[in-house]
PDB file of N, CA and C in Angstrom:
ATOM      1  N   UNK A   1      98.423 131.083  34.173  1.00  0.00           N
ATOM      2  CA  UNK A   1      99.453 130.071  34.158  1.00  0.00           C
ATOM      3  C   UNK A   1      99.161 129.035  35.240  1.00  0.00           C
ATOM      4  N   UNK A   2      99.176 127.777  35.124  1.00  0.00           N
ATOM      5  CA  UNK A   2      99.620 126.878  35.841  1.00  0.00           C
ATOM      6  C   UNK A   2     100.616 125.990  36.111  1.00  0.00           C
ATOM      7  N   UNK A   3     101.122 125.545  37.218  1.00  0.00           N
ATOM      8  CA  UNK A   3     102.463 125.189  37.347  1.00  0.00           C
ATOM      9  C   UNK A   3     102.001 123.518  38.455  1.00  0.00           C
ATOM     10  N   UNK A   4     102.912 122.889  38.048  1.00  0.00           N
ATOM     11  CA  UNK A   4     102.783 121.836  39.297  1.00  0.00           C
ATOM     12  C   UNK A   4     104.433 121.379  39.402  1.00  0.00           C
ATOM     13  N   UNK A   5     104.741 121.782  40.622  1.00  0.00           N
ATOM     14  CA  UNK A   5     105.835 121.133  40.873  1.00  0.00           C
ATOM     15  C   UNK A   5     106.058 120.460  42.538  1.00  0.00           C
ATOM     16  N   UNK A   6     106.990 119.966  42.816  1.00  0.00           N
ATOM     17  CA  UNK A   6     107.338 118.944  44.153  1.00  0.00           C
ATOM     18  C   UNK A   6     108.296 119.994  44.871  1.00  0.00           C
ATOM     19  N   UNK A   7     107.532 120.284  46.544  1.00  0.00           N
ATOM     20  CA  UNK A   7     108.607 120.913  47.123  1.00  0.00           C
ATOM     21  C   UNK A   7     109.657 120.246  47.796  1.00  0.00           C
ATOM     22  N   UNK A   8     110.871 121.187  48.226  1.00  0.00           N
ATOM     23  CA  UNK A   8     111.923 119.867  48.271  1.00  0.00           C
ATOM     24  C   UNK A   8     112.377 120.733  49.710  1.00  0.00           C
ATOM     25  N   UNK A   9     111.442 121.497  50.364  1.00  0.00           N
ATOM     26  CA  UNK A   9     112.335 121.938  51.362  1.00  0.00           C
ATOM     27  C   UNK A   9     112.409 121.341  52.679  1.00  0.00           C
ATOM     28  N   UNK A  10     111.060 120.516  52.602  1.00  0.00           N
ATOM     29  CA  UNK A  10     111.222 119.390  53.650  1.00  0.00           C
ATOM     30  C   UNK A  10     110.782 118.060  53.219  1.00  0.00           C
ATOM     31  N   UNK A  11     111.012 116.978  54.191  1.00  0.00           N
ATOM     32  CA  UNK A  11     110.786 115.771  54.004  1.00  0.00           C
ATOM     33  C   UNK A  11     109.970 115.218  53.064  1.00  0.00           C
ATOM     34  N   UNK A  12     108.320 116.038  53.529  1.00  0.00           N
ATOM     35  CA  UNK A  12     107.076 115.797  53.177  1.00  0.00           C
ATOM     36  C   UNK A  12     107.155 115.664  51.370  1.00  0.00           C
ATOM     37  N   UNK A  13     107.486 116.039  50.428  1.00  0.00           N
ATOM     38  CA  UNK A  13     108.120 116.607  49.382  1.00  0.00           C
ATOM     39  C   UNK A  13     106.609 116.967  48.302  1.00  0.00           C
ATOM     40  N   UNK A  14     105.970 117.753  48.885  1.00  0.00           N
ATOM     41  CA  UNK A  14     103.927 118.103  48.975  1.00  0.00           C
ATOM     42  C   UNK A  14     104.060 118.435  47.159  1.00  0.00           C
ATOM     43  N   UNK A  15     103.496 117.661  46.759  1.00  0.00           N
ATOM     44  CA  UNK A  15     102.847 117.847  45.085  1.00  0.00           C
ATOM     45  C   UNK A  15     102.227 119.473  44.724  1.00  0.00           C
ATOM     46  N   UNK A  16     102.667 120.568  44.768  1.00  0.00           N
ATOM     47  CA  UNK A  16     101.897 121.578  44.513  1.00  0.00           C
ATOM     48  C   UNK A  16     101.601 122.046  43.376  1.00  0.00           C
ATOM     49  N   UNK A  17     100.162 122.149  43.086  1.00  0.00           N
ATOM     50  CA  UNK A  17      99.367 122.620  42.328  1.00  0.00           C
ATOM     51  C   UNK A  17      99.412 124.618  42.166  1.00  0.00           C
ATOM     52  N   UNK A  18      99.798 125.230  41.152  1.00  0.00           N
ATOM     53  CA  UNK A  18     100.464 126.347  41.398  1.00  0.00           C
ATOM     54  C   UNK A  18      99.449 127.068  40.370  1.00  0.00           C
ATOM     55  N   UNK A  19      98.289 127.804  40.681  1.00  0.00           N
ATOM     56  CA  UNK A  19      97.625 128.776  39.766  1.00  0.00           C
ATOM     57  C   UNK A  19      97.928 130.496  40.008  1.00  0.00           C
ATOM     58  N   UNK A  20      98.165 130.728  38.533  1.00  0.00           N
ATOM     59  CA  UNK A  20      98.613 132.423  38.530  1.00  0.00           C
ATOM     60  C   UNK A  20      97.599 133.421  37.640  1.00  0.00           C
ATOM     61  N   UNK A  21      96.876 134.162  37.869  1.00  0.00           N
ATOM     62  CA  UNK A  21      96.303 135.347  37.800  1.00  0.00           C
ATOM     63  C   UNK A  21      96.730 136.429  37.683  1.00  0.00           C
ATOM     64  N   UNK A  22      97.171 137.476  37.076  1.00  0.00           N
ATOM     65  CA  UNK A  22      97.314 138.672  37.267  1.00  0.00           C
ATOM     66  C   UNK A  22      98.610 138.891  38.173  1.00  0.00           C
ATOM     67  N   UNK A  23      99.560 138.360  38.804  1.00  0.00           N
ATOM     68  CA  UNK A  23     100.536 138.061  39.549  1.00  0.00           C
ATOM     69  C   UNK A  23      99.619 137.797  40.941  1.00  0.00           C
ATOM     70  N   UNK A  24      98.864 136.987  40.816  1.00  0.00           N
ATOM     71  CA  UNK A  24      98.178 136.451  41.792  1.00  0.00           C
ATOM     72  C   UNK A  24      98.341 134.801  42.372  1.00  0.00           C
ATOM     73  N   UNK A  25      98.739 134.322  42.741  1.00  0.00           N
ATOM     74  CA  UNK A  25      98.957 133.104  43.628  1.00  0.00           C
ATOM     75  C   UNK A  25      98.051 132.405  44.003  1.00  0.00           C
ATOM     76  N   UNK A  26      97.822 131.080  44.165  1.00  0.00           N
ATOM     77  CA  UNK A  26      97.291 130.373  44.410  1.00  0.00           C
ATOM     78  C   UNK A  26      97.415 129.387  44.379  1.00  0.00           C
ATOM     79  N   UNK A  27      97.831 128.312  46.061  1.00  0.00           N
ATOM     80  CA  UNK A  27      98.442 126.881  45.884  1.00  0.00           C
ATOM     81  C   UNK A  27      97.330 125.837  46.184  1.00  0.00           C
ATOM     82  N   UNK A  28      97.694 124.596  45.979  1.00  0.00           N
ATOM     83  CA  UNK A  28      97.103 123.604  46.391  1.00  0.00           C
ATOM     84  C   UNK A  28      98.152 122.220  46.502  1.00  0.00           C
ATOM     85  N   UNK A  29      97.786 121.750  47.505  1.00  0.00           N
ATOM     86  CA  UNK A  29      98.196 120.453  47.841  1.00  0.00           C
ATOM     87  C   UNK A  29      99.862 120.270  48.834  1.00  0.00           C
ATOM     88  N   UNK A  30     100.437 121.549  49.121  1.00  0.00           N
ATOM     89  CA  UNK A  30     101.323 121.650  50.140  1.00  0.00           C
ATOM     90  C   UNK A  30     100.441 121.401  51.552  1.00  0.00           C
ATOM     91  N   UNK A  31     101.087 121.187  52.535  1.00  0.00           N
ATOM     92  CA  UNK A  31     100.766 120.809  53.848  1.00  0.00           C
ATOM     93  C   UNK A  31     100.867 121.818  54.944  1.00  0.00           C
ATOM     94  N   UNK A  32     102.591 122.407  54.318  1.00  0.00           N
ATOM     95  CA  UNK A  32     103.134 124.082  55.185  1.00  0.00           C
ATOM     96  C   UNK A  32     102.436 124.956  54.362  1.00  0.00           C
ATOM     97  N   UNK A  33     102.891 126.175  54.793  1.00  0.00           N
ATOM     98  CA  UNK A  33     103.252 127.663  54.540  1.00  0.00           C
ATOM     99  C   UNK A  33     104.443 127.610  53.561  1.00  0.00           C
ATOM    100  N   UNK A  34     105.762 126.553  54.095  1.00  0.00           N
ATOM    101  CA  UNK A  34     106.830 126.494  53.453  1.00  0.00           C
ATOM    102  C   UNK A  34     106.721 126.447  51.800  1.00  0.00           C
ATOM    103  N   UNK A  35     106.023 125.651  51.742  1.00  0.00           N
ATOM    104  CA  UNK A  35     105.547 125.100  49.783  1.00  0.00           C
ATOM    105  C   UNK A  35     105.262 126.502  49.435  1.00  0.00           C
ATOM    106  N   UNK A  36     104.206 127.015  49.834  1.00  0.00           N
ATOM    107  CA  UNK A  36     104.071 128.390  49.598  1.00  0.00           C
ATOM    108  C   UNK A  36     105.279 129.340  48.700  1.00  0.00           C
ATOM    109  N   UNK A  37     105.932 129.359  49.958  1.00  0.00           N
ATOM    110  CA  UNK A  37     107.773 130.837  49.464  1.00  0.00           C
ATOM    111  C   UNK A  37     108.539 129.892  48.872  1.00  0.00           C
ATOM    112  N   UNK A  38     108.395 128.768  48.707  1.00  0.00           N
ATOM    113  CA  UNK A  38     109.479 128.348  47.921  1.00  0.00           C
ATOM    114  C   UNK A  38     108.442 128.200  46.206  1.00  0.00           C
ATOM    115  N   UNK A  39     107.520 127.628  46.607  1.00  0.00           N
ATOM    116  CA  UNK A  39     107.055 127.892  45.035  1.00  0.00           C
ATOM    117  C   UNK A  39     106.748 129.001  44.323  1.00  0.00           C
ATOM    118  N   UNK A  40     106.971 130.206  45.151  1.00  0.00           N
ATOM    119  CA  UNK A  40     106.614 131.663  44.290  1.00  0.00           C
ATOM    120  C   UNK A  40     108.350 132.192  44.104  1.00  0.00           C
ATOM    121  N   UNK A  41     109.617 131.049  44.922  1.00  0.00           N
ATOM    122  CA  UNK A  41     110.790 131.740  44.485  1.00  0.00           C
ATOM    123  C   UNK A  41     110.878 130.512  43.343  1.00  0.00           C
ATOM    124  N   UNK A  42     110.239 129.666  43.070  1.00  0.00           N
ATOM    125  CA  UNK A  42     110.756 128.553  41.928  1.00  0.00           C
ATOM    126  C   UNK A  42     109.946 129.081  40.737  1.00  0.00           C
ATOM    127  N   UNK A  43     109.439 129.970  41.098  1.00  0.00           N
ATOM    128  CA  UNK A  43     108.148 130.481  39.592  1.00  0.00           C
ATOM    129  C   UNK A  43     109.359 131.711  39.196  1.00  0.00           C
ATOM    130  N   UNK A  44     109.346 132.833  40.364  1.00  0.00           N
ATOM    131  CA  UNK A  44     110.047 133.890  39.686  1.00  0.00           C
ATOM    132  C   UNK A  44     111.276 133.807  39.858  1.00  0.00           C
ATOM    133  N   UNK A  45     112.124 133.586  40.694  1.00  0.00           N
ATOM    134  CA  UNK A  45     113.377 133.198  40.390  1.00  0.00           C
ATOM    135  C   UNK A  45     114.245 131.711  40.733  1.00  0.00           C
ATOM    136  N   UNK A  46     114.009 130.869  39.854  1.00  0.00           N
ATOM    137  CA  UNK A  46     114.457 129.629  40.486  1.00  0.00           C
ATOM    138  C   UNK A  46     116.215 129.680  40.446  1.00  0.00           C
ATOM    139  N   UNK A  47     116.683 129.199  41.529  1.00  0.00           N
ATOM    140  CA  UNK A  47     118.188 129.261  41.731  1.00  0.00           C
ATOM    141  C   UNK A  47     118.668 127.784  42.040  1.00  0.00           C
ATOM    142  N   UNK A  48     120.008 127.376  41.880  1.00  0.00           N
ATOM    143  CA  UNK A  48     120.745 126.097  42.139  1.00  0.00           C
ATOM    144  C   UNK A  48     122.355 126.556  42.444  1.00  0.00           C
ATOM    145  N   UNK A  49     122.156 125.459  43.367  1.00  0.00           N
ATOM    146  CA  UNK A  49     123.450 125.097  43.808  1.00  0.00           C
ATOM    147  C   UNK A  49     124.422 124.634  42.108  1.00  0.00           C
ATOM    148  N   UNK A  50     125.382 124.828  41.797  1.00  0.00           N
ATOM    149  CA  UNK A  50     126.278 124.457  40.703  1.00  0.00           C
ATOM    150  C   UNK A  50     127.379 123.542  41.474  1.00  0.00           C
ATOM    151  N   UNK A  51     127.231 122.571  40.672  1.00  0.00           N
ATOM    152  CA  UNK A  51     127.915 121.592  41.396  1.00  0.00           C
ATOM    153  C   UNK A  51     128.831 120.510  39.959  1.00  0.00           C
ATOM    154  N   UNK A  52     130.426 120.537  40.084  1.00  0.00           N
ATOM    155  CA  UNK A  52     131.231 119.802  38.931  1.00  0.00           C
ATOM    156  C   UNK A  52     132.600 119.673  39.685  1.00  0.00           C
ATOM    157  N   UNK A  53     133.217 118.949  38.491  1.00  0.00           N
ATOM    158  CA  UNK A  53     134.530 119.368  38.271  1.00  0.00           C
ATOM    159  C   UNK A  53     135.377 119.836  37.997  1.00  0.00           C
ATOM    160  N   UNK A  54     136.601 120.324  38.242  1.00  0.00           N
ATOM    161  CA  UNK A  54     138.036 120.791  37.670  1.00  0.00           C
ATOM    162  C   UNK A  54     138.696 119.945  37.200  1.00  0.00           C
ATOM    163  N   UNK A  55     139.935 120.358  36.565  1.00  0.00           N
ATOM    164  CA  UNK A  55     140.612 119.491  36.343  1.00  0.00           C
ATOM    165  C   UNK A  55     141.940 120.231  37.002  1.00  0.00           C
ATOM    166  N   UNK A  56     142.490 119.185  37.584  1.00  0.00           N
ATOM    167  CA  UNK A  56     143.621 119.827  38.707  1.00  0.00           C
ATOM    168  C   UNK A  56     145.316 119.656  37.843  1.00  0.00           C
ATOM    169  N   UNK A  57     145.852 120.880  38.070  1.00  0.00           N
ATOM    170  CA  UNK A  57     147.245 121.009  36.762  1.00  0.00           C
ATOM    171  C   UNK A  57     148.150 120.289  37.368  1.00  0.00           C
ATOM    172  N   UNK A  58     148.398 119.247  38.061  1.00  0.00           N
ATOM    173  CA  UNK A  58     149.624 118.324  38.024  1.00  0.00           C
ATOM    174  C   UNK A  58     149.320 117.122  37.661  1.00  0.00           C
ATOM    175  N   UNK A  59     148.117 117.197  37.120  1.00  0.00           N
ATOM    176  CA  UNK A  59     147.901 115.651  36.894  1.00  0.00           C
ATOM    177  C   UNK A  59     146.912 115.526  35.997  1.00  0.00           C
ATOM    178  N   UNK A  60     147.089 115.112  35.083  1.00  0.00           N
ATOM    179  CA  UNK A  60     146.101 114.803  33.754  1.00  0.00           C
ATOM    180  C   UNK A  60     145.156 114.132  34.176  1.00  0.00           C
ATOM    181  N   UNK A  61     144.154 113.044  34.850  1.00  0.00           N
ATOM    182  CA  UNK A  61     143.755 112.354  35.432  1.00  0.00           C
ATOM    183  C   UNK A  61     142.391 112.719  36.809  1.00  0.00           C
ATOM    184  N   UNK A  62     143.416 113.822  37.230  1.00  0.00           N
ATOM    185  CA  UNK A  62     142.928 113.986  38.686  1.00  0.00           C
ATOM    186  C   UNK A  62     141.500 115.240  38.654  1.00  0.00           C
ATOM    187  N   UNK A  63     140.703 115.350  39.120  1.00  0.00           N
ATOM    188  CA  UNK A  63     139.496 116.394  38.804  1.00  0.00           C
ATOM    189  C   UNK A  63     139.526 116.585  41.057  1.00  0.00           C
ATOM    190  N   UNK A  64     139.240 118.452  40.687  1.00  0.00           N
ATOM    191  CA  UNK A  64     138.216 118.678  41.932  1.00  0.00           C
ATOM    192  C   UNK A  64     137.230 118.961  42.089  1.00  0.00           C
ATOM    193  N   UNK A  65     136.533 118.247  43.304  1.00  0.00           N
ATOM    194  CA  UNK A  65     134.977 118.646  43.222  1.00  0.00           C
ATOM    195  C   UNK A  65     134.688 119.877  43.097  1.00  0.00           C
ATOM    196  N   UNK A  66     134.044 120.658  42.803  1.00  0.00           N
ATOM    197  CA  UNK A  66     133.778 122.330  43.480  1.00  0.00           C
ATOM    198  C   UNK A  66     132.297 122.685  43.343  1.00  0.00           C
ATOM    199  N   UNK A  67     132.010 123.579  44.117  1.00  0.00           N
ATOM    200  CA  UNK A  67     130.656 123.969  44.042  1.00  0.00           C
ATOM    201  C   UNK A  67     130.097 125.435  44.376  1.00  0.00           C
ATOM    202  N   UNK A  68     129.141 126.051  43.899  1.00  0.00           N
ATOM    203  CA  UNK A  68     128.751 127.292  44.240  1.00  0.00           C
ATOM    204  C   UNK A  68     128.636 127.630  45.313  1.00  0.00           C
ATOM    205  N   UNK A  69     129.368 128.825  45.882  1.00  0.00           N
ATOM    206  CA  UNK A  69     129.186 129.374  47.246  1.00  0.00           C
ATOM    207  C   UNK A  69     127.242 129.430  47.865  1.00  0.00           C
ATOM    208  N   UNK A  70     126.734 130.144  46.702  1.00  0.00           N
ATOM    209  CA  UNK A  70     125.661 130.102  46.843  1.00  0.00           C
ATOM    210  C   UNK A  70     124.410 129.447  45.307  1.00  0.00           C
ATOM    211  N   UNK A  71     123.726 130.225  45.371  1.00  0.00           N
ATOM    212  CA  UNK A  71     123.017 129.424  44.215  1.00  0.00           C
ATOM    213  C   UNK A  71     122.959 130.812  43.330  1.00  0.00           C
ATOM    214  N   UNK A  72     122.704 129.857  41.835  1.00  0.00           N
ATOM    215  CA  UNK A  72     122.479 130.533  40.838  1.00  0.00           C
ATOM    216  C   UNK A  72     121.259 130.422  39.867  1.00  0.00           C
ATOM    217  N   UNK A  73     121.572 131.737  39.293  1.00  0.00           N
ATOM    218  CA  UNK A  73     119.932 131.096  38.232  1.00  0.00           C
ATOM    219  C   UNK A  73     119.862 130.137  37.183  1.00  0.00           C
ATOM    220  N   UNK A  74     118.957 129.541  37.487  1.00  0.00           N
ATOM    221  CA  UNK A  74     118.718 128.228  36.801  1.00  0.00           C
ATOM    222  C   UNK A  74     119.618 128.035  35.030  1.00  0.00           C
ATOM    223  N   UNK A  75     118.889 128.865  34.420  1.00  0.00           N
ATOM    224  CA  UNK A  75     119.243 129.414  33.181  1.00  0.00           C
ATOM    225  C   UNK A  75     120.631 129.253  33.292  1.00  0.00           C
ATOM    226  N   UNK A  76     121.540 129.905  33.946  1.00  0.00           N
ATOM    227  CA  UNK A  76     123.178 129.980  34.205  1.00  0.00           C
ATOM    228  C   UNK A  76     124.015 128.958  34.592  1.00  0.00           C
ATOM    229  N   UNK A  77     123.349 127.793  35.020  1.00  0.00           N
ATOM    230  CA  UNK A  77     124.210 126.609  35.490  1.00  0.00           C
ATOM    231  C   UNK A  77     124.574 125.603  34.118  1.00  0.00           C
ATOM    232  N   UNK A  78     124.042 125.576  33.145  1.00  0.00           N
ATOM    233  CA  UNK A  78     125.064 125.193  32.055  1.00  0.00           C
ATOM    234  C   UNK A  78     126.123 126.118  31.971  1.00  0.00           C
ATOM    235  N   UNK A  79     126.195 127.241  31.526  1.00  0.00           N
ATOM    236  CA  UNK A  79     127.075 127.829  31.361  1.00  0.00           C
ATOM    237  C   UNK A  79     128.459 128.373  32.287  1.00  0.00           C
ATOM    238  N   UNK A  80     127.932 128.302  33.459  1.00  0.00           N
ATOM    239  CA  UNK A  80     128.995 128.000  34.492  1.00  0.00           C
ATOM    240  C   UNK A  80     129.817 126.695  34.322  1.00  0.00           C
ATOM    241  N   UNK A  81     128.609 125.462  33.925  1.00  0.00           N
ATOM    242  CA  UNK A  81     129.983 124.583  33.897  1.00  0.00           C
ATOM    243  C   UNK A  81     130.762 124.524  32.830  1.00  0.00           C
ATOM    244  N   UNK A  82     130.138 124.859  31.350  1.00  0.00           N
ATOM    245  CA  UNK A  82     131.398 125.130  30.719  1.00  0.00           C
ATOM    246  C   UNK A  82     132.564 126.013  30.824  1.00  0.00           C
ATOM    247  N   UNK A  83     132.111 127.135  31.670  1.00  0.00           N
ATOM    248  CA  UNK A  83     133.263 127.760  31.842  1.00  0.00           C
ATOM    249  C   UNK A  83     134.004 127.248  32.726  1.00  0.00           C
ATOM    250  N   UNK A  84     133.817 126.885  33.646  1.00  0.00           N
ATOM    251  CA  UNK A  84     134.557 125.532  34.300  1.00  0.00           C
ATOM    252  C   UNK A  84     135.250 124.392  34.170  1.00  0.00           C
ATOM    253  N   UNK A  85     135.010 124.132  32.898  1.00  0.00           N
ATOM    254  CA  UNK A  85     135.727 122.864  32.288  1.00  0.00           C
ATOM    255  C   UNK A  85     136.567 123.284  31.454  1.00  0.00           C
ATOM    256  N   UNK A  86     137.034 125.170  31.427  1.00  0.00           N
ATOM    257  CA  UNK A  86     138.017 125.555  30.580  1.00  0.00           C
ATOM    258  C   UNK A  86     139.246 125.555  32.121  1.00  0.00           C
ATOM    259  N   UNK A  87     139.092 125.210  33.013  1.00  0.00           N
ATOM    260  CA  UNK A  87     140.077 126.147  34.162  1.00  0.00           C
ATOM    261  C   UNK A  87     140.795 124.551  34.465  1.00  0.00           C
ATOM    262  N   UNK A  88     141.746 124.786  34.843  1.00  0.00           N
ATOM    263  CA  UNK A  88     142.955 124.155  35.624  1.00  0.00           C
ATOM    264  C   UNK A  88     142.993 124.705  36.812  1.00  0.00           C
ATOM    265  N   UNK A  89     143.521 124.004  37.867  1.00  0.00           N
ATOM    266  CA  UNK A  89     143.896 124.551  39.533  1.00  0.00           C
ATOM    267  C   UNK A  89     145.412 123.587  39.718  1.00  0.00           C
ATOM    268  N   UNK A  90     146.230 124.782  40.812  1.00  0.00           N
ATOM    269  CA  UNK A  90     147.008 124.193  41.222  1.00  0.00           C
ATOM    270  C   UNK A  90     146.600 123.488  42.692  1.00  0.00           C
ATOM    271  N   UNK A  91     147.597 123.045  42.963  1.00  0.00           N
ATOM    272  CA  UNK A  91     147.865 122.219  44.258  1.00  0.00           C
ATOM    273  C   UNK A  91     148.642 122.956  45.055  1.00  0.00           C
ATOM    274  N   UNK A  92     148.706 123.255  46.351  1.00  0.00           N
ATOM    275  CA  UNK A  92     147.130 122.742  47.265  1.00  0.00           C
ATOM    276  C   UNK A  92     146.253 123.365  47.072  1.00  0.00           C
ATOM    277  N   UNK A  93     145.073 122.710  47.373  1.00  0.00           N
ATOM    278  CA  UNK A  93     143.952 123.544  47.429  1.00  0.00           C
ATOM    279  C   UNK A  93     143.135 122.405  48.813  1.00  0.00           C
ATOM    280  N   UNK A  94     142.623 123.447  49.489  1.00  0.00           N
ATOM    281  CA  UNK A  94     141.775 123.229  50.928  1.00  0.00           C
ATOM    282  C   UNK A  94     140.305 123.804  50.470  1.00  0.00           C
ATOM    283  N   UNK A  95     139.464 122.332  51.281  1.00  0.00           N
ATOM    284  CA  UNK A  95     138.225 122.895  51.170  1.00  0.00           C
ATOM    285  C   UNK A  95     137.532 124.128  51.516  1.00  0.00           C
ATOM    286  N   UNK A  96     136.929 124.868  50.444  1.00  0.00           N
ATOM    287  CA  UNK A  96     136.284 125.949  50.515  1.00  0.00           C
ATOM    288  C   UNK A  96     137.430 126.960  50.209  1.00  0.00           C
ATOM    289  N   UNK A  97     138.113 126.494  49.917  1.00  0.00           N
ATOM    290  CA  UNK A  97     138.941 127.515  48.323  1.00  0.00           C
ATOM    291  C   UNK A  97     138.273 128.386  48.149  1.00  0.00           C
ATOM    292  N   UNK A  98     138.206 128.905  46.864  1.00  0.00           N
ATOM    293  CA  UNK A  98     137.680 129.948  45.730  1.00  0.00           C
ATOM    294  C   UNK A  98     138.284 129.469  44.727  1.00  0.00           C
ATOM    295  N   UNK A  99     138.150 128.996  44.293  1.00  0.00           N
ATOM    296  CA  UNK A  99     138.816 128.279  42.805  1.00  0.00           C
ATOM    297  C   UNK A  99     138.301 129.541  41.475  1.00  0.00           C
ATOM    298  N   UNK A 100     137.097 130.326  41.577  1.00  0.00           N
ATOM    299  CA  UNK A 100     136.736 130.941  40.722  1.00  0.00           C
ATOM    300  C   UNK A 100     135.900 132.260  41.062  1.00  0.00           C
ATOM    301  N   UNK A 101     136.333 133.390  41.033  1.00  0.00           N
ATOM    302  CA  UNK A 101     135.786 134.293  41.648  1.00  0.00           C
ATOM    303  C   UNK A 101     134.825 135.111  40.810  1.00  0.00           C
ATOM    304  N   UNK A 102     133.382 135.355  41.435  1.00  0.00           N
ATOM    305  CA  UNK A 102     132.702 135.789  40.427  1.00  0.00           C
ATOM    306  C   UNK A 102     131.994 135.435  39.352  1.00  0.00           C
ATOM    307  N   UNK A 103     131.667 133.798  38.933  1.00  0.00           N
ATOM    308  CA  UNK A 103     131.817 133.504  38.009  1.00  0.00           C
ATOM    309  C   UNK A 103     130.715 134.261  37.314  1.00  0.00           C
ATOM    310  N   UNK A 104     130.930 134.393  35.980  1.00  0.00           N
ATOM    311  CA  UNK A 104     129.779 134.767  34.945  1.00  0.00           C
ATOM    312  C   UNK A 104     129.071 135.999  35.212  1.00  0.00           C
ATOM    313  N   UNK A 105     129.789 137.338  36.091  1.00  0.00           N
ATOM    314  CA  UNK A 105     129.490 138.038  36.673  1.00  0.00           C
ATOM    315  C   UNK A 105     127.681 138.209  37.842  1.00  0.00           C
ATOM    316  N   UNK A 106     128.012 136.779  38.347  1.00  0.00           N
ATOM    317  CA  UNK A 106     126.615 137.053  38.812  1.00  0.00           C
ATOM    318  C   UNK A 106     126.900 137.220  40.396  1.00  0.00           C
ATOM    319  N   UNK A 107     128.148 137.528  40.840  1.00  0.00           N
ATOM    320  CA  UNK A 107     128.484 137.467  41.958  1.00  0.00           C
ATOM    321  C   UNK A 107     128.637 136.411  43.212  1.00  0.00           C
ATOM    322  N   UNK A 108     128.855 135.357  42.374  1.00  0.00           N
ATOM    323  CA  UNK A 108     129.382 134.180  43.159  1.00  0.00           C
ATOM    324  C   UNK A 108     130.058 133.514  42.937  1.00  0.00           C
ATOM    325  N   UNK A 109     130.792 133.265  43.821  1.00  0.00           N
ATOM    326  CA  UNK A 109     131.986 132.320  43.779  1.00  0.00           C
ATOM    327  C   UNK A 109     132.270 130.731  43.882  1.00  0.00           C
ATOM    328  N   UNK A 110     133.144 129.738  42.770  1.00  0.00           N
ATOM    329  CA  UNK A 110     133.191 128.682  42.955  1.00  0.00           C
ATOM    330  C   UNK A 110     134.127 128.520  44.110  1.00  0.00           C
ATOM    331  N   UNK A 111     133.381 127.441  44.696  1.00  0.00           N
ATOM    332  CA  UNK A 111     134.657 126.945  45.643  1.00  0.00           C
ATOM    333  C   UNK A 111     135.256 125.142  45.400  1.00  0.00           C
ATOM    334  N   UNK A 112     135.991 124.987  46.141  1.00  0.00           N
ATOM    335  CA  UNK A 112     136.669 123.835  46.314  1.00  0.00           C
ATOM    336  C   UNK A 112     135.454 122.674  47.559  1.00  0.00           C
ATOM    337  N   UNK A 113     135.382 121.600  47.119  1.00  0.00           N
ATOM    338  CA  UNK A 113     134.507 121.150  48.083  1.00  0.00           C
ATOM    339  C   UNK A 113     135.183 119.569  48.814  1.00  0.00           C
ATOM    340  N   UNK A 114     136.631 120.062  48.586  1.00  0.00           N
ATOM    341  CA  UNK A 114     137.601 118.571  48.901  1.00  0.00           C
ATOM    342  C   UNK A 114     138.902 119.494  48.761  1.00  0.00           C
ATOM    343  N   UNK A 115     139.676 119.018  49.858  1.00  0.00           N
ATOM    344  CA  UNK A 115     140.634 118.895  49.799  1.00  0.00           C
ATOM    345  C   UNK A 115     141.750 118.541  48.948  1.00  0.00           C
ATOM    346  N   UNK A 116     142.900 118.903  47.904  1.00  0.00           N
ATOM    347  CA  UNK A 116     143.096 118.245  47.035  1.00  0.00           C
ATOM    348  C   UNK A 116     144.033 117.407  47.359  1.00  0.00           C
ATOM    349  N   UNK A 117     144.307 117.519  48.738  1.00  0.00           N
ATOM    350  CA  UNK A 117     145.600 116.082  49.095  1.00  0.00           C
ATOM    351  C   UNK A 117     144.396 115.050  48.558  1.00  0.00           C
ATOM    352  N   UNK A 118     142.643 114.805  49.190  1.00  0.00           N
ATOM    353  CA  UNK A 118     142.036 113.505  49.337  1.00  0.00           C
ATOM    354  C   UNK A 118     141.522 113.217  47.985  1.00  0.00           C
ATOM    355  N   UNK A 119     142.226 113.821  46.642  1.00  0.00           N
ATOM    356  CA  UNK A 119     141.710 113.425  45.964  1.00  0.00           C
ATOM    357  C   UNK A 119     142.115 112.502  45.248  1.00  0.00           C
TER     358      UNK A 119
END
């Protein structure tokens, strides 16, 4: 297998060239070590931050930001947000809520990423 993707964990954002063997590794064109562990966690398990809206129940109109406590697998972030766009929240809600516990049983939680007075 070969892979080429852009690392994003620092500035530099190093073009890596990603050859696989036998579960064998082999980079080219990173600068760190860093490109390295992040491109063997973007091969076998790539994860994301989930990041949308709510829609908040006093107000037809009004949406809250919210976002994953932590990250999820790639594959799973559509489907988090549709399940997300089935939920209503009341008021108040303070940043870093839990608006959704658990979602999609992968063991993480949505949170609130605003205040809902500032919204």
């Amino acid at each position: 297998m070969n892979n080429d993707i852009t690392c994003i964990i620092c500035p530099l954002g190093c073009k890596i060239h990603i050859e696989e063997e036998n579960n064998d590794f082999t980079f080219s064109g990173n600068i760190c070590s860093k490109g390295e562990k992040y491109s063997i966690l973007e091969i076998k398990n790539p994860i994301r931050i989930v990041t949308t809206t709510v829609f908040v129940d006093n107000d037809n109109h009004r949406l809250l930001p919210v976002r994953s406590k932590k990250g999820i697998h790639k594959d799973l972030v559509l489907k988090c947000i549709v399940e997300l766009s089935k939920i209503k929240v009341k008021t108040p809600i303070k940043c870093g809520d839990i608006i959704y516990e658990n979602i999609l049983g992968t063991g993480v939680n949505i949170i609130a990423s605003r205040d809902s007075s500032n919204i």
